[in-house]
N, C-alpha and C. Protein backbone atom coordinates (compact mmCIF):
# COMPACT_ATOMS: atom_id res chain seq x y z
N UNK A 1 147.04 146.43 70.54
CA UNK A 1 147.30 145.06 70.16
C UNK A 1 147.84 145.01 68.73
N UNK A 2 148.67 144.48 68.58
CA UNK A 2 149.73 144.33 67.25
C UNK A 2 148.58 143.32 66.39
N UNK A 3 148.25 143.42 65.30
CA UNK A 3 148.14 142.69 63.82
C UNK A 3 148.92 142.24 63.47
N UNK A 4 148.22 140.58 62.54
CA UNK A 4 149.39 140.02 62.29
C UNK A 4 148.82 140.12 60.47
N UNK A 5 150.22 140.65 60.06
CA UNK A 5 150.32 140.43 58.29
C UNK A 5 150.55 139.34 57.75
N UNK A 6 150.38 138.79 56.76
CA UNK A 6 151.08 137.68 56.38
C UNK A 6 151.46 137.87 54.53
N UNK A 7 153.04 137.24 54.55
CA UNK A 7 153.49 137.69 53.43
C UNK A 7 153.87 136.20 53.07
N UNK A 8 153.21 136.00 51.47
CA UNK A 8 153.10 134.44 50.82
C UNK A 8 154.43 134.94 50.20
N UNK A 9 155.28 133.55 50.63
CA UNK A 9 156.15 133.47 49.58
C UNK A 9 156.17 132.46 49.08
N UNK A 10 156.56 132.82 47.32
CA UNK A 10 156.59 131.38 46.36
C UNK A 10 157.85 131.91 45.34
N UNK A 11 158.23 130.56 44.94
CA UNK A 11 159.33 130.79 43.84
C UNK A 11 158.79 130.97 42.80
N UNK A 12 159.56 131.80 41.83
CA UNK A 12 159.15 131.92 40.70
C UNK A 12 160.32 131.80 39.68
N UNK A 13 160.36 132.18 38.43
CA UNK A 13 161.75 131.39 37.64
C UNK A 13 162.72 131.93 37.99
N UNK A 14 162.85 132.96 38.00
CA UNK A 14 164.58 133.01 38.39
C UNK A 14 164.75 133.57 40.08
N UNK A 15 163.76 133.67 40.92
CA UNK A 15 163.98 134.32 42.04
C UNK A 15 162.53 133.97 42.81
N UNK A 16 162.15 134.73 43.70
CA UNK A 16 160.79 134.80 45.10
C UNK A 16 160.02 135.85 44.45
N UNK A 17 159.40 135.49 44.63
CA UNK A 17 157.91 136.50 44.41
C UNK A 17 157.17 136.49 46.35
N UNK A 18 156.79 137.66 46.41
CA UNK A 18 155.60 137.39 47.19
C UNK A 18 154.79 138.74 47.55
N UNK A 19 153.07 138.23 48.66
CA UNK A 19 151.95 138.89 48.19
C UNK A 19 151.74 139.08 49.67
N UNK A 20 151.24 139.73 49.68
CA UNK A 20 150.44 140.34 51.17
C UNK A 20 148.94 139.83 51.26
N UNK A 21 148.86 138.67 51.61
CA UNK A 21 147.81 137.95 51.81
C UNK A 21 146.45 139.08 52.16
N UNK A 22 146.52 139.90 53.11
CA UNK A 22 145.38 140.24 53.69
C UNK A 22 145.04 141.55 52.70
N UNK A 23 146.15 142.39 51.78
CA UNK A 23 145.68 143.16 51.51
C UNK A 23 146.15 143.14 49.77
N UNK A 24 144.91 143.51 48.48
CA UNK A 24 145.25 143.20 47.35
C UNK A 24 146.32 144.19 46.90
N UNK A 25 147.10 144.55 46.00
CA UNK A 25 148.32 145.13 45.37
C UNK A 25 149.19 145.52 46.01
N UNK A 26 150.18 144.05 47.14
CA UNK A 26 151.25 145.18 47.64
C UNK A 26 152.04 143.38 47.11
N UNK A 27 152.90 143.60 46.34
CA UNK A 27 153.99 142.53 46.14
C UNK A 27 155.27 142.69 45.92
N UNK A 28 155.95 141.78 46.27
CA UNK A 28 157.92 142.10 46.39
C UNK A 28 158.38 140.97 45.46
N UNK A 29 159.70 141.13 45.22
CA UNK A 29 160.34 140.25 44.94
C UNK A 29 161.70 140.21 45.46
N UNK A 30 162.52 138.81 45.41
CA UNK A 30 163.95 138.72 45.92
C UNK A 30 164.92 137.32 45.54
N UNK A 31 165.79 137.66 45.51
CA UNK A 31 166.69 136.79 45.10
C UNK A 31 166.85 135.74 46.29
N UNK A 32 166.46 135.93 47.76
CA UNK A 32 166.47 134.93 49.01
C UNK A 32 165.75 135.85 50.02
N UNK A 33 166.04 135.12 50.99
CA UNK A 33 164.72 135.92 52.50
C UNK A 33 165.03 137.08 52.65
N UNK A 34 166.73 137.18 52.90
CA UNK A 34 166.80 138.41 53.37
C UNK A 34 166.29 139.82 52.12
N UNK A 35 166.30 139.39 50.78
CA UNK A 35 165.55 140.16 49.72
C UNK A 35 164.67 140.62 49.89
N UNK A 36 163.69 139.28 50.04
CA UNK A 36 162.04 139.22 50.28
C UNK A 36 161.25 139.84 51.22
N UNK A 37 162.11 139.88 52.26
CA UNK A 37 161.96 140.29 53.50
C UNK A 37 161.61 141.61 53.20
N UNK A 38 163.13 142.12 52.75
CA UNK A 38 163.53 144.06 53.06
C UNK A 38 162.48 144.55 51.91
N UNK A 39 162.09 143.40 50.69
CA UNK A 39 161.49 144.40 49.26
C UNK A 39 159.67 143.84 49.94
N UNK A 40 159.57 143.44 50.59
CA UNK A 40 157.94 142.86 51.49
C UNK A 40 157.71 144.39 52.32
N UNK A 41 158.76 144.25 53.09
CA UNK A 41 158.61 145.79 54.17
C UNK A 41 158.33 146.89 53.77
N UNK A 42 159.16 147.36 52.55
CA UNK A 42 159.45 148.61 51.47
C UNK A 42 157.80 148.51 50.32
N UNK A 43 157.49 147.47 50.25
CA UNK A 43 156.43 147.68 49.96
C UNK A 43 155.12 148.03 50.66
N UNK A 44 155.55 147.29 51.40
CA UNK A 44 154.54 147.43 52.98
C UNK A 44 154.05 148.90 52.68
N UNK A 45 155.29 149.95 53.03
CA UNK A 45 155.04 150.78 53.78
C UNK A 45 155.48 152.29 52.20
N UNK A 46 155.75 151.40 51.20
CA UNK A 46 155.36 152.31 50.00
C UNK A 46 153.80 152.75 49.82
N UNK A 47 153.26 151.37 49.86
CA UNK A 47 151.73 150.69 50.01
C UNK A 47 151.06 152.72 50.77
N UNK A 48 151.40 152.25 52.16
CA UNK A 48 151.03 152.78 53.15
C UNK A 48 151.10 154.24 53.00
N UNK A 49 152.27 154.75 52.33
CA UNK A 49 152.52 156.13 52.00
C UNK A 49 151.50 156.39 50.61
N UNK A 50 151.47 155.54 49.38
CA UNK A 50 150.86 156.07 48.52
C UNK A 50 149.39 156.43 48.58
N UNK A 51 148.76 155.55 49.77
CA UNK A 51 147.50 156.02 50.26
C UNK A 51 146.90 157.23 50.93
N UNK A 52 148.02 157.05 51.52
CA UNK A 52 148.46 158.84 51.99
C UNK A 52 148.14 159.96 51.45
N UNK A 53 149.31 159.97 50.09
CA UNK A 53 149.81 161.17 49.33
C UNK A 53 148.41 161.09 48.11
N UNK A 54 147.41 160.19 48.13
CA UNK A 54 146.69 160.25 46.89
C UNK A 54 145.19 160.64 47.62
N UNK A 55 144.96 160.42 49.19
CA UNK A 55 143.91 160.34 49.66
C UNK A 55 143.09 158.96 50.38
N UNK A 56 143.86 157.77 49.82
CA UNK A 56 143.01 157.01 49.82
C UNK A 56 143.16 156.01 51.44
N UNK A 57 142.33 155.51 51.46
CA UNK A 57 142.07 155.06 53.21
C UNK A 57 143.13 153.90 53.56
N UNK A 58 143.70 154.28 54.36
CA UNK A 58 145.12 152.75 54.75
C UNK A 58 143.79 151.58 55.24
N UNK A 59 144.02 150.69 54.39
CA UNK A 59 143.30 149.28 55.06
C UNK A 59 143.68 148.74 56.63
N UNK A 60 142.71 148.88 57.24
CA UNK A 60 142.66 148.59 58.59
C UNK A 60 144.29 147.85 59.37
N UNK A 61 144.25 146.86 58.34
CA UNK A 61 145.71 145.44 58.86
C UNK A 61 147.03 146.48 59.01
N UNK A 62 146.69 147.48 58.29
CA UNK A 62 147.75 148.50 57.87
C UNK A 62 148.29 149.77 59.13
N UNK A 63 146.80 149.72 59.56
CA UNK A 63 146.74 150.95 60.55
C UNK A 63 147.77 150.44 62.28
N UNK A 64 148.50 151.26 63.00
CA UNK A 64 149.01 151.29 63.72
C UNK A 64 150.02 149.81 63.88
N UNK A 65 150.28 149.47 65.00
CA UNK A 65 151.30 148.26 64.80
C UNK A 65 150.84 147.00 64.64
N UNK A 66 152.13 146.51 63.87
CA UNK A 66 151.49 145.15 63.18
C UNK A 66 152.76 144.08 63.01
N UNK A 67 153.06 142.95 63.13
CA UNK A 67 154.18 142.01 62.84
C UNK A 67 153.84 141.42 61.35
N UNK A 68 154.97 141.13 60.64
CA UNK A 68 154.98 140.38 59.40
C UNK A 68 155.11 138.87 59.41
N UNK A 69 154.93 137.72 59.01
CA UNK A 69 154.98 136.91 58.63
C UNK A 69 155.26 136.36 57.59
N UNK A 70 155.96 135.40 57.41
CA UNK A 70 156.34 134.68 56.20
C UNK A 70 156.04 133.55 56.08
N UNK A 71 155.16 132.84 54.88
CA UNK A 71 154.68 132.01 55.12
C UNK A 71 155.55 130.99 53.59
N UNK A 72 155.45 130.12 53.62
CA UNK A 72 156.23 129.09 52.48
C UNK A 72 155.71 127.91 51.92
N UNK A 73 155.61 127.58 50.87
CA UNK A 73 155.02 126.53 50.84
C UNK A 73 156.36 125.58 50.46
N UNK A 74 156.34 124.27 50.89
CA UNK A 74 157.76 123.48 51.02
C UNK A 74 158.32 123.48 49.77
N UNK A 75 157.72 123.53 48.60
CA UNK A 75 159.19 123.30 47.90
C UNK A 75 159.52 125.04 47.46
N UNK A 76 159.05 126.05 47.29
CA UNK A 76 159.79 127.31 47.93
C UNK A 76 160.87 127.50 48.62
N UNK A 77 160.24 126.94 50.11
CA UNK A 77 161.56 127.19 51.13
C UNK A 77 162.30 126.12 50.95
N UNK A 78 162.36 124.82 50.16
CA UNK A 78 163.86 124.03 50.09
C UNK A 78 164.59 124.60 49.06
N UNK A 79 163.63 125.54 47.98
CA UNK A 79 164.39 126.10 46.74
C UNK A 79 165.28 127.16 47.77
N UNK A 80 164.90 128.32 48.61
CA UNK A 80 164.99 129.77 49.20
C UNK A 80 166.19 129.12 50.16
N UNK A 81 166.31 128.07 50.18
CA UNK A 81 167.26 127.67 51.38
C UNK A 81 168.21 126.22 50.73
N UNK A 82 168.23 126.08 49.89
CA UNK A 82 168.99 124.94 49.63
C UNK A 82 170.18 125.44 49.39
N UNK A 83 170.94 126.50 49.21
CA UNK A 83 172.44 127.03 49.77
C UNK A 83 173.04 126.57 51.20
N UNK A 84 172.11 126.69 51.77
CA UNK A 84 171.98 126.41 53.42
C UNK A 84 171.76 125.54 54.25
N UNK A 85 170.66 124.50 53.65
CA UNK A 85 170.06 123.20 54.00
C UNK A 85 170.15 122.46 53.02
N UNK A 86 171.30 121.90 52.92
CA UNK A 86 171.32 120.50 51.68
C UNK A 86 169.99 119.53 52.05
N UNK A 87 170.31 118.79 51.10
CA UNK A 87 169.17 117.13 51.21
C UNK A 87 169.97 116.31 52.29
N UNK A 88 171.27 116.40 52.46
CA UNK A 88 171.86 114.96 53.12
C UNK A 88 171.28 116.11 54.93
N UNK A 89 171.43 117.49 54.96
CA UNK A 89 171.28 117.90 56.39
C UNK A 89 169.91 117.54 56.83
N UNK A 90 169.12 117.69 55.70
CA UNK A 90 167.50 118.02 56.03
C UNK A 90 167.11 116.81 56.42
N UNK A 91 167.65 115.56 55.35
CA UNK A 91 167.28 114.27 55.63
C UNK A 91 167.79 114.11 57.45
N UNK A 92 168.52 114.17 57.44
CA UNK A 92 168.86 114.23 58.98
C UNK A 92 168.22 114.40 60.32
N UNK A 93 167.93 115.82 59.68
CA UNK A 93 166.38 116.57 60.57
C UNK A 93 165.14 115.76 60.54
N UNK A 94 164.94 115.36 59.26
CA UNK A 94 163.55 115.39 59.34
C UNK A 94 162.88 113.63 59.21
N UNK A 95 163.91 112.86 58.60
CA UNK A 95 163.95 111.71 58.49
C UNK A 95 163.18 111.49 57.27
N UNK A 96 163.38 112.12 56.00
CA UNK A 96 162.71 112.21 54.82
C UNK A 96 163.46 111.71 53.84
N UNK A 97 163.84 111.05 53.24
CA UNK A 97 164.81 110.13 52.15
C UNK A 97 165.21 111.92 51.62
N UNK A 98 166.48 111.98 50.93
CA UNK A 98 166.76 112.84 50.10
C UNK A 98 166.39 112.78 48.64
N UNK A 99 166.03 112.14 48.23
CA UNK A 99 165.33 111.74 47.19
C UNK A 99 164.24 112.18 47.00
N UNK A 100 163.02 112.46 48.14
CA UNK A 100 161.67 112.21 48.31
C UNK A 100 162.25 114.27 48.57
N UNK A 101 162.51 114.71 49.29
CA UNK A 101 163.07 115.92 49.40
C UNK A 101 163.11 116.67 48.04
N UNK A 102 164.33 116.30 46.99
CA UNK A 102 163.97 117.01 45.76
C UNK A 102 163.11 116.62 44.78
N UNK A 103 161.97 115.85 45.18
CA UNK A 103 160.88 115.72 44.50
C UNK A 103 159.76 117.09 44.75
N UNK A 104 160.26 117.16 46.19
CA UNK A 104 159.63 118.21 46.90
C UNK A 104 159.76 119.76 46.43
N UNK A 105 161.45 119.84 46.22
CA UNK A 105 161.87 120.73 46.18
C UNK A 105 161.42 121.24 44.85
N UNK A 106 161.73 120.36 43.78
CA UNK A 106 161.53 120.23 42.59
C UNK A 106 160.27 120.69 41.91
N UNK A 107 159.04 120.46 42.96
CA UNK A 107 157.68 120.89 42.41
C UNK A 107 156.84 119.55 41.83
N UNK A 108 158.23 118.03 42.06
CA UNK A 108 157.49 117.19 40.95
C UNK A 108 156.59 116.36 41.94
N UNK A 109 156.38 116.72 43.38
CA UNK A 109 155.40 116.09 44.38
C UNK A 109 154.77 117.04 45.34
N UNK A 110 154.01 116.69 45.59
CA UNK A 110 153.31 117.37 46.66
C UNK A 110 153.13 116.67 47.87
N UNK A 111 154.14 117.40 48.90
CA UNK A 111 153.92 116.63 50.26
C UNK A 111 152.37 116.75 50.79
N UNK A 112 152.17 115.32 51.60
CA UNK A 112 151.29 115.72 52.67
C UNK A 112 151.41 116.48 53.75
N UNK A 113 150.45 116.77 54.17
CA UNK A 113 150.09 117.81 55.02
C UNK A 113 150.97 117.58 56.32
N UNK A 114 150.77 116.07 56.79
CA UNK A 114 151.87 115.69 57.94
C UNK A 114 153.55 115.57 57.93
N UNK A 115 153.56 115.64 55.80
CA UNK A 115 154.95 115.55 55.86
C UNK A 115 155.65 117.26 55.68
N UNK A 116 154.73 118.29 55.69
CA UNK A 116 154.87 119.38 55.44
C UNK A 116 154.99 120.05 57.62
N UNK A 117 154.25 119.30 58.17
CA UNK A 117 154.27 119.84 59.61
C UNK A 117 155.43 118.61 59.94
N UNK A 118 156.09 118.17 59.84
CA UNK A 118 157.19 116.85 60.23
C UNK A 118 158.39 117.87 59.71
N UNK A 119 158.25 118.63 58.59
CA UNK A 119 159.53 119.47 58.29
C UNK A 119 159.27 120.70 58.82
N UNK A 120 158.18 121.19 59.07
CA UNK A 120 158.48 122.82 59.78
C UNK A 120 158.76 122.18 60.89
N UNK A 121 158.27 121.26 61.96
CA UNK A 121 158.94 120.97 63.69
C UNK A 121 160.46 120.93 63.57
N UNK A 122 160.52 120.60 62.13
CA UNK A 122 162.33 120.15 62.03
C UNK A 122 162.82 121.41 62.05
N UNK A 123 162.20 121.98 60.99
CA UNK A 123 162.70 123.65 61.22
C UNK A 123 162.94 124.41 62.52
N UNK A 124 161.75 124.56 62.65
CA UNK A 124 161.94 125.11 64.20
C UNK A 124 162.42 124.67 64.99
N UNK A 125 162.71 123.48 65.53
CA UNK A 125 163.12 122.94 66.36
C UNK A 125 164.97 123.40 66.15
N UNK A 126 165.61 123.05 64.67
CA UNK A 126 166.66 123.49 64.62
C UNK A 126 166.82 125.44 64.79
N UNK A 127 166.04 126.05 64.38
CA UNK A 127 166.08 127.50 64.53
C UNK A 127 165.99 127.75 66.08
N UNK A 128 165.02 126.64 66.77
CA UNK A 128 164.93 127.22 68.36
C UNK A 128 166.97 126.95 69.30
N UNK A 129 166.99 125.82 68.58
CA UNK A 129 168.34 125.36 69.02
C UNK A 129 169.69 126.56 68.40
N UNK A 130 169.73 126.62 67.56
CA UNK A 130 170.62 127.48 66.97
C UNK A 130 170.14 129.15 67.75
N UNK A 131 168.96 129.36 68.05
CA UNK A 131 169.17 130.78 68.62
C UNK A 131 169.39 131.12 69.99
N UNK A 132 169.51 129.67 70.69
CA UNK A 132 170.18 129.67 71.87
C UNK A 132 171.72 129.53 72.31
N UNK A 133 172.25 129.44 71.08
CA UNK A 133 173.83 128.96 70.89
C UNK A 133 174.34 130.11 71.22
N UNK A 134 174.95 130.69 72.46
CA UNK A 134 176.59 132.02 72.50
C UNK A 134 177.75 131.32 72.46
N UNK A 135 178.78 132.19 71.63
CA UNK A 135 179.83 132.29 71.39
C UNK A 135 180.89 132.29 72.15
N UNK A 136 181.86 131.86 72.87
CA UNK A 136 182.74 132.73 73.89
C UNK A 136 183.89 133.29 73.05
């Protein structure tokens, strides 16, 4: 049975930071996901080797197969994605004033909890649609 990891991502000043929730000293950084992603994995499994080569015991979450996760807190992922998802698209999606969006984005509000699950359905819902789209 596969484990599930989970990797926090948050912005930080000039780029992403993030932490391996379940296990203490494994952290990445990146300029966007696909960064975060590849320097999350590479740590992962630096992590995994240096325990190795020194003796010391791989933490359980670590041992055999396991999926990663990425987790965001909203104004992160409007910072990690606003190349990609303007305010006028998102407003669209999600039915959130654009205004109220880079307050979000900005750090200068804190969504509620329902307005934080009202934008991941938006998310997903557009990611489920877009990964069904072929080309001819």
């Amino acid at each position: 049975m596969k484990r599930n990891i989970t990797v926090i991502v948050e912005s930080a000043e000039n780029n992403l930071s993030a932490y391996v929730q379940e296990v203490d000293g494994i952290t990445a950084t990146g300029k966007d996901f696909r960064e975060i992603k590849k320097s999350a994995i590479e740590a992962i499994d630096l992590y995994k080797e240096s325990c190795e080569e020194f003796g010391y015991e791989i933490p359980e979450v670590l041992r055999g197969e396991y999926e990663v996760t990425f987790k965001y807190d909203l104004c992160s992922f409007l910072q990690a994605y606003s190349s990609v998802l303007n305010k006028s698209g998102l407003e669209s999606l999600t039915g959130i004033n654009q205004k109220q969006l880079w307050h979000y984005a900005s750090g200068q509000s804190k969504p509620r909890k329902e307005t934080v699950s009202r934008v991941s359905t938006a998310i997903q819902t557009l990611a489920s649609e877009l990964s069904s789209v072929q080309f001819v």
